[in-house]
N, C-alpha and C. Protein backbone atom coordinates (compact mmCIF):
# COMPACT_ATOMS: atom_id res chain seq x y z
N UNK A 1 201.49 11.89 -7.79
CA UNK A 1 202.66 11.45 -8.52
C UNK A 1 202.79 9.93 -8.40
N UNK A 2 202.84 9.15 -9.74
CA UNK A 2 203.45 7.76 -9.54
C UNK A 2 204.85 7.90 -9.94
N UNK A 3 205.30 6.05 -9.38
CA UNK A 3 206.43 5.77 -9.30
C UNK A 3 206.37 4.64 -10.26
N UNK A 4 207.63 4.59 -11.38
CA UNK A 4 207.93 3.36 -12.42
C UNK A 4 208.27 2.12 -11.39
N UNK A 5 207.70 1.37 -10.86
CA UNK A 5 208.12 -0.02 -10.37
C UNK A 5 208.32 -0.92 -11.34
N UNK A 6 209.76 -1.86 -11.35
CA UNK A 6 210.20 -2.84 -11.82
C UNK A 6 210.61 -3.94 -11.60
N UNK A 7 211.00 -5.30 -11.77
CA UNK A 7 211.63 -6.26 -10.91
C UNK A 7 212.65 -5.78 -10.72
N UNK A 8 213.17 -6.68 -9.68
CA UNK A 8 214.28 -6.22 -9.15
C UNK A 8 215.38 -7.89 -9.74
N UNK A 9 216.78 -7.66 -9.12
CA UNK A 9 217.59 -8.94 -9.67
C UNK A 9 217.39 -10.15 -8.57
N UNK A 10 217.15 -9.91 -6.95
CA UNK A 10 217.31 -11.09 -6.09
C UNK A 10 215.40 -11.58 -6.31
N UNK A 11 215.72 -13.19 -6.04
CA UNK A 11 214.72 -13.75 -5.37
C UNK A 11 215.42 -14.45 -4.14
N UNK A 12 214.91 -14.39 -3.34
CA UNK A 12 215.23 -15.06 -2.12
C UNK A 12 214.55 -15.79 -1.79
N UNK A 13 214.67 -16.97 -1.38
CA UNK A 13 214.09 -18.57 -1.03
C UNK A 13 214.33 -18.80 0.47
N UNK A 14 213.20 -18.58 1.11
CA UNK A 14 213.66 -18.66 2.65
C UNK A 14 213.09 -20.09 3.07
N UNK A 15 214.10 -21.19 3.19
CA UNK A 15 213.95 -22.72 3.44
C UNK A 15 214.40 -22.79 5.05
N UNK A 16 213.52 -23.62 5.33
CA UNK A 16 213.51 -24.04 6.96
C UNK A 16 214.52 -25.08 7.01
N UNK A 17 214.72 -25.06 8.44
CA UNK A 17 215.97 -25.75 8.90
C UNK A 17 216.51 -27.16 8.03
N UNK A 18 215.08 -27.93 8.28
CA UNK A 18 215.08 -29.22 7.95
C UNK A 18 215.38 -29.07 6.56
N UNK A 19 215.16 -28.36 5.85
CA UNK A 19 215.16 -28.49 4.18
C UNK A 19 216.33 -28.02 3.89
N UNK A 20 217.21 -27.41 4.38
CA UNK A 20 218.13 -26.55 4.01
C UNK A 20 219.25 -26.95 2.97
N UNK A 21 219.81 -27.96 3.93
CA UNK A 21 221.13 -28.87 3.20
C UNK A 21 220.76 -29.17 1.89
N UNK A 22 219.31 -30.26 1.95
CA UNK A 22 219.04 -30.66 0.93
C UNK A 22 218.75 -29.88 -0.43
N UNK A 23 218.16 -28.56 -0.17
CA UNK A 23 217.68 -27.78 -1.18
C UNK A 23 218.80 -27.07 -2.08
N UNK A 24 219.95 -25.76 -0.85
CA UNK A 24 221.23 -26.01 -1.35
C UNK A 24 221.41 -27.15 -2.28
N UNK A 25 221.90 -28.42 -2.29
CA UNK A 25 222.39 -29.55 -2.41
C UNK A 25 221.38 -29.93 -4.12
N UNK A 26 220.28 -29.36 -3.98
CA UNK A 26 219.58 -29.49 -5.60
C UNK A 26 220.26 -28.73 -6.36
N UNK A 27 219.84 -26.73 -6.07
CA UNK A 27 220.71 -26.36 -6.68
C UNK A 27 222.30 -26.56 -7.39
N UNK A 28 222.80 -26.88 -6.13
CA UNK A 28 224.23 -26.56 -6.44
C UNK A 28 224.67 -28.38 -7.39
N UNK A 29 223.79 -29.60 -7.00
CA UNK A 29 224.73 -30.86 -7.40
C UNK A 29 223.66 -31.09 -8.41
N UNK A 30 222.59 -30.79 -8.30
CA UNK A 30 221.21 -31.54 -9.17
C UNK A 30 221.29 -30.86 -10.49
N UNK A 31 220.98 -29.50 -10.20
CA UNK A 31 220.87 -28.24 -11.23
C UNK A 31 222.32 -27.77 -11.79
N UNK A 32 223.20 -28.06 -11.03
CA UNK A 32 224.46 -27.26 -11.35
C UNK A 32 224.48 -25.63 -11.96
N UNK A 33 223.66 -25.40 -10.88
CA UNK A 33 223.88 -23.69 -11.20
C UNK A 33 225.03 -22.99 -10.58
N UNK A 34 225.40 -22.06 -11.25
CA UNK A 34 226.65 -21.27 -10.61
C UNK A 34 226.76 -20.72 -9.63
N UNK A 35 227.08 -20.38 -8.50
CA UNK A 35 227.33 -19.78 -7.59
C UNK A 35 227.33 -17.86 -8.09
N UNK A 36 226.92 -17.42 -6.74
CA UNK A 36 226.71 -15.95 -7.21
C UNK A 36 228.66 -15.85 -6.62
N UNK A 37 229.81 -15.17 -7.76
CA UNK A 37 230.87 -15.21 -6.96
C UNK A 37 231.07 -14.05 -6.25
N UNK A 38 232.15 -14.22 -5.43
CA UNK A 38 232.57 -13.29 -4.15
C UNK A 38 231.64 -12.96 -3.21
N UNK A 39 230.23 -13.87 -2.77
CA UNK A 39 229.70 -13.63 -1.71
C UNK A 39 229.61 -14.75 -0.58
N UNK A 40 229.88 -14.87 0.16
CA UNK A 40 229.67 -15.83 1.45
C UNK A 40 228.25 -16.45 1.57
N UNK A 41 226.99 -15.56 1.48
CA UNK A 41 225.58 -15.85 1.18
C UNK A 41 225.67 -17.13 -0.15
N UNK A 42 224.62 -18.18 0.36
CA UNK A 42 224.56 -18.68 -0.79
C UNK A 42 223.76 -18.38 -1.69
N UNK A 43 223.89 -18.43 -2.62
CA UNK A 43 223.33 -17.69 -4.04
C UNK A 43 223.73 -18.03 -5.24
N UNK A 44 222.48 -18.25 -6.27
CA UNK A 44 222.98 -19.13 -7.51
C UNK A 44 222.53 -18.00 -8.20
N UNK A 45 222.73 -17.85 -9.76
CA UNK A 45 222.86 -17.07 -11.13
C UNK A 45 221.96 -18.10 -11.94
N UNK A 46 220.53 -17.24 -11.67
CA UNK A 46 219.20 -17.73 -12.30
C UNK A 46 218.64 -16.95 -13.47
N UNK A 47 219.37 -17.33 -14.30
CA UNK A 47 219.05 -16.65 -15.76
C UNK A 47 220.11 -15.33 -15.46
N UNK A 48 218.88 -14.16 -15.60
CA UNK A 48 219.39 -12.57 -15.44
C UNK A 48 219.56 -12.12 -13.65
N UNK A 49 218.99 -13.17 -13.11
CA UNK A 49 218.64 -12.72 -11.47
C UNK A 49 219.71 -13.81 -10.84
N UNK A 50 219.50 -13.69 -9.36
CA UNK A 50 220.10 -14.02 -8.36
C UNK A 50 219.00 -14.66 -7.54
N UNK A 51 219.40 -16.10 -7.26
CA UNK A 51 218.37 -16.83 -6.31
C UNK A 51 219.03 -16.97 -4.88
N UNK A 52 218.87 -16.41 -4.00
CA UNK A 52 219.84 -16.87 -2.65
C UNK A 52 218.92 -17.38 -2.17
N UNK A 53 219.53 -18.53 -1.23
CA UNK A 53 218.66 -19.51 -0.50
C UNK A 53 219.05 -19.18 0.57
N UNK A 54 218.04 -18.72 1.77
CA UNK A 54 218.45 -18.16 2.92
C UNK A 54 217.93 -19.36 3.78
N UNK A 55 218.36 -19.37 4.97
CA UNK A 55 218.24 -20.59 6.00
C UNK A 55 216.97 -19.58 6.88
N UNK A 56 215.69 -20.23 7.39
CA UNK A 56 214.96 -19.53 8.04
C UNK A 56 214.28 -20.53 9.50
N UNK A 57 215.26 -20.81 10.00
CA UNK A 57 214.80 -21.85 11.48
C UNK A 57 213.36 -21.41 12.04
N UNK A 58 212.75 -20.54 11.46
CA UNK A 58 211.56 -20.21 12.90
C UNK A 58 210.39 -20.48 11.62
N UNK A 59 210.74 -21.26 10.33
CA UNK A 59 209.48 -21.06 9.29
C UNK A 59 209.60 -22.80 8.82
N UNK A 60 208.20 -23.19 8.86
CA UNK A 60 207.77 -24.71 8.63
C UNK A 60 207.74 -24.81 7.11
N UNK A 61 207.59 -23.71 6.99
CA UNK A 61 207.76 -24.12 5.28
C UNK A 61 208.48 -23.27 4.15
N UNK A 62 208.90 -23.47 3.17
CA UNK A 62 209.60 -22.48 2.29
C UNK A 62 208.65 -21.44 1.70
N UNK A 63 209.25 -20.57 1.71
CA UNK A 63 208.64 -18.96 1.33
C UNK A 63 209.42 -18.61 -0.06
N UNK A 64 208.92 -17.67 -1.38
CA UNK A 64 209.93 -16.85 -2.03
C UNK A 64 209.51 -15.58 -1.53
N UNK A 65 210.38 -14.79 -1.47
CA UNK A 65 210.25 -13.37 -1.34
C UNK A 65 211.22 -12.80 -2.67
N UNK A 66 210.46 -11.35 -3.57
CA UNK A 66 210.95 -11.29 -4.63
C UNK A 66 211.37 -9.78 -4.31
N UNK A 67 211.96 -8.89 -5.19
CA UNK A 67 212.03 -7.63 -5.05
C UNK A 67 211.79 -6.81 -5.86
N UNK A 68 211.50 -5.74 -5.86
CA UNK A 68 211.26 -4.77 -7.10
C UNK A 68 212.35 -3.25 -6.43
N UNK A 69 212.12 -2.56 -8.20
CA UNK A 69 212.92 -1.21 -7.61
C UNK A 69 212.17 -0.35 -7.88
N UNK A 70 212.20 1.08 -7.66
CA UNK A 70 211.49 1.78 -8.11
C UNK A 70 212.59 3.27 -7.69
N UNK A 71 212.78 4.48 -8.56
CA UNK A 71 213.39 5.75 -8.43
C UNK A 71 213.48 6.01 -7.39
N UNK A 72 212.49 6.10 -6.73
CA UNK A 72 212.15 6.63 -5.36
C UNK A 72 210.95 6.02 -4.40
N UNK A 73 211.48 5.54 -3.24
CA UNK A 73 210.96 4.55 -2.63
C UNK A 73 210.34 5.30 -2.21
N UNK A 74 210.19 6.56 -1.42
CA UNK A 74 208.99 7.14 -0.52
C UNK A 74 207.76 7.32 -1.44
N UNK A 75 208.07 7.89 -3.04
CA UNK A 75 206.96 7.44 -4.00
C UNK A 75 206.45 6.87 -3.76
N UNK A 76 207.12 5.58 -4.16
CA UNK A 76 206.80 4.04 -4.68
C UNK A 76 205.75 3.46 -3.17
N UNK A 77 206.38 3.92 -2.09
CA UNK A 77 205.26 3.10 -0.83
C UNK A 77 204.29 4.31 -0.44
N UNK A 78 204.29 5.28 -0.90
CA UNK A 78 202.80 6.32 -0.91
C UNK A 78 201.93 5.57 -1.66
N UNK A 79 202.23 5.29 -3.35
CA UNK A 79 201.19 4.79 -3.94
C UNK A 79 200.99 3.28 -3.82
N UNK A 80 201.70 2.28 -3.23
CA UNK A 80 201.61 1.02 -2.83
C UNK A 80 200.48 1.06 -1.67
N UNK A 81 200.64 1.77 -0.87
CA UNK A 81 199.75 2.36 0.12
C UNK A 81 198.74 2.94 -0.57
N UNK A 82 198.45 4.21 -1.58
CA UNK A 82 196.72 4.42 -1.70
C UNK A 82 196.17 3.47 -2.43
N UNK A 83 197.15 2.41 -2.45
CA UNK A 83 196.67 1.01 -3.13
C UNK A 83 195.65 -0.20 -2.45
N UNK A 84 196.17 0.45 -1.20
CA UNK A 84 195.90 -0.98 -0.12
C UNK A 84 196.75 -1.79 -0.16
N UNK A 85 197.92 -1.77 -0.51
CA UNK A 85 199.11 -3.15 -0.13
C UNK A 85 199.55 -2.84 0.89
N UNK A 86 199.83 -3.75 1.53
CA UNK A 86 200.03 -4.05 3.07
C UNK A 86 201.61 -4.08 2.95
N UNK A 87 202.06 -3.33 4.37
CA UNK A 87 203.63 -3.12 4.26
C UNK A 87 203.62 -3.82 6.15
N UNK A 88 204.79 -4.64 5.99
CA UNK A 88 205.18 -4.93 7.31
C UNK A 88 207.06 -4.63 7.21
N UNK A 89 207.02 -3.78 7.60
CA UNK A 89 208.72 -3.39 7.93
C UNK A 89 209.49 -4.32 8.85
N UNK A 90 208.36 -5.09 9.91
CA UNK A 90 209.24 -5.71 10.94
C UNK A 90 209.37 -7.32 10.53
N UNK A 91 209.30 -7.62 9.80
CA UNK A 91 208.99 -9.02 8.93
C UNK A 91 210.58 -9.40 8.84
N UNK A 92 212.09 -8.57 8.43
CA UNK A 92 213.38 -8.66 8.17
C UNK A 92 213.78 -7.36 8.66
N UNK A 93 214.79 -6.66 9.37
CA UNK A 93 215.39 -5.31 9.83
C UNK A 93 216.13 -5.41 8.08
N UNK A 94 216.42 -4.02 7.91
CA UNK A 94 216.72 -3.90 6.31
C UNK A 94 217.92 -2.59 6.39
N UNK A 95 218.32 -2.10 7.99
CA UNK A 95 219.21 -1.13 8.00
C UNK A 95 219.00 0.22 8.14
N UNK A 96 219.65 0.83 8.85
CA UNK A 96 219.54 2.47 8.96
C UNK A 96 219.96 3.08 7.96
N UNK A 97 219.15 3.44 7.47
CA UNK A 97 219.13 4.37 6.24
C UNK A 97 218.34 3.92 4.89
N UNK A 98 218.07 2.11 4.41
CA UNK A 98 217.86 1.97 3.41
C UNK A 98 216.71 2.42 3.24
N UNK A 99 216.83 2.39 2.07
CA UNK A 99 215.57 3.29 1.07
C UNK A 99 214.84 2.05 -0.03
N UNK A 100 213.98 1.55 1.39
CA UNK A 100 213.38 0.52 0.85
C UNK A 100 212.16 -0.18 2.16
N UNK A 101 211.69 -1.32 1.72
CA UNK A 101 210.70 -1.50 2.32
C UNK A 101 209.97 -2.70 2.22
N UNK A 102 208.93 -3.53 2.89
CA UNK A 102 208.56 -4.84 2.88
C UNK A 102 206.91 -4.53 2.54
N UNK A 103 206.37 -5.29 1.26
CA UNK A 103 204.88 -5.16 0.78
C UNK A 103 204.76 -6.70 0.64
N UNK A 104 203.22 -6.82 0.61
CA UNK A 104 202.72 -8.21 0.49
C UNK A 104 201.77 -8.25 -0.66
N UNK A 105 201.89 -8.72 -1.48
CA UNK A 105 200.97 -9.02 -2.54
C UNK A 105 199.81 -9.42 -2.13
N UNK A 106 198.35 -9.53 -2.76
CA UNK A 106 197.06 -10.13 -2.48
C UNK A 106 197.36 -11.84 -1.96
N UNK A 107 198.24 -12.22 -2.15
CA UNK A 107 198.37 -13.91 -1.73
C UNK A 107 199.70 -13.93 -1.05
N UNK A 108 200.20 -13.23 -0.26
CA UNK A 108 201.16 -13.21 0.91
C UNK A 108 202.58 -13.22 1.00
N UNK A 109 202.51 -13.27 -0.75
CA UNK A 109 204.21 -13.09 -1.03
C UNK A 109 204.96 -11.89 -0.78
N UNK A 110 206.11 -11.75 -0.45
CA UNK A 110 206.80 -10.50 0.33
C UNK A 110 207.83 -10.22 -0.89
N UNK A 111 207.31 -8.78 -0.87
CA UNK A 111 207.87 -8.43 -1.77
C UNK A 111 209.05 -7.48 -1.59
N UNK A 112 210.55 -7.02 -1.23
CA UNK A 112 210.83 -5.97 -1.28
C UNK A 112 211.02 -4.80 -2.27
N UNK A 113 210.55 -3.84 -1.78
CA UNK A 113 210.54 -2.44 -2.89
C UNK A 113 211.55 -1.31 -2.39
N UNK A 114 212.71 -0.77 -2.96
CA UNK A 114 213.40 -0.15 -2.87
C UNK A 114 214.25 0.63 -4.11
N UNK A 115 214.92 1.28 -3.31
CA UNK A 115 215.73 2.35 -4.60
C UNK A 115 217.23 1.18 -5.01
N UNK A 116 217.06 0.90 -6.17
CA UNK A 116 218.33 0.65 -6.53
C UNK A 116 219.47 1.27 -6.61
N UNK A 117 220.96 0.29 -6.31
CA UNK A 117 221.81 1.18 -6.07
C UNK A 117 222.86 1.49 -7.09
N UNK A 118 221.98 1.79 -8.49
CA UNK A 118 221.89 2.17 -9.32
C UNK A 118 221.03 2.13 -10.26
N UNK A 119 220.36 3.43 -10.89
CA UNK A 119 219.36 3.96 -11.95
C UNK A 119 219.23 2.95 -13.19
């Protein structure tokens, strides 16, 4: 059995210490993108998606990590797996219970794959 995988709405931008202020500070004064509202996380409204810029002190350089969804995640990481994509779960804790999961593309980008929390 396969699983329909799709993008998902977040990209997440994980910027190191040193870059942080400044990068924020493009977005929000350079670009004047909108703020994602009612969340504390920072996060701008990138087209149809959500870009949050996460602060990552223990990483020298900026990372994106993107997400996808798929119906059913235990699917979706069976055949990600008879694929050969590489899953590291311990990369971010993601919660007891979610129905989701951490894959790496052929060039090291982290991808999360999970059930949306809605169809």
């Amino acid at each position: 059995m396969t699983s329909k995988i799709k993008g998902g709405l977040n990209i997440a931008m994980k910027v190191p210490t040193h870059l942080y202020a400044e990068t924020v500070a493009f977005y929000r004064d350079v670009l004047k993108l909108e703020r994602v509202p009612d969340r504390p996380e920072v996060g701008f409204l990138f087209g149809p998606n959500q870009l949050w810029i996460d602060e990552a002190p223990g990483h020298s350089q900026s990372e994106i990590w993107l997400e996808l969804f798929a119906p059913e995640f235990a699917t979706a990481a069976a055949q990600l797996s008879a694929a050969g994509v590489i899953r590291n779960d311990a990369i971010e804790p993601l919660g007891e219970g979610f129905r989701g999961g951490w894959f790496f593309n052929p060039a090291g980008i982290v991808h999360m794959v999970r059930e949306p929390d809605a169809w």
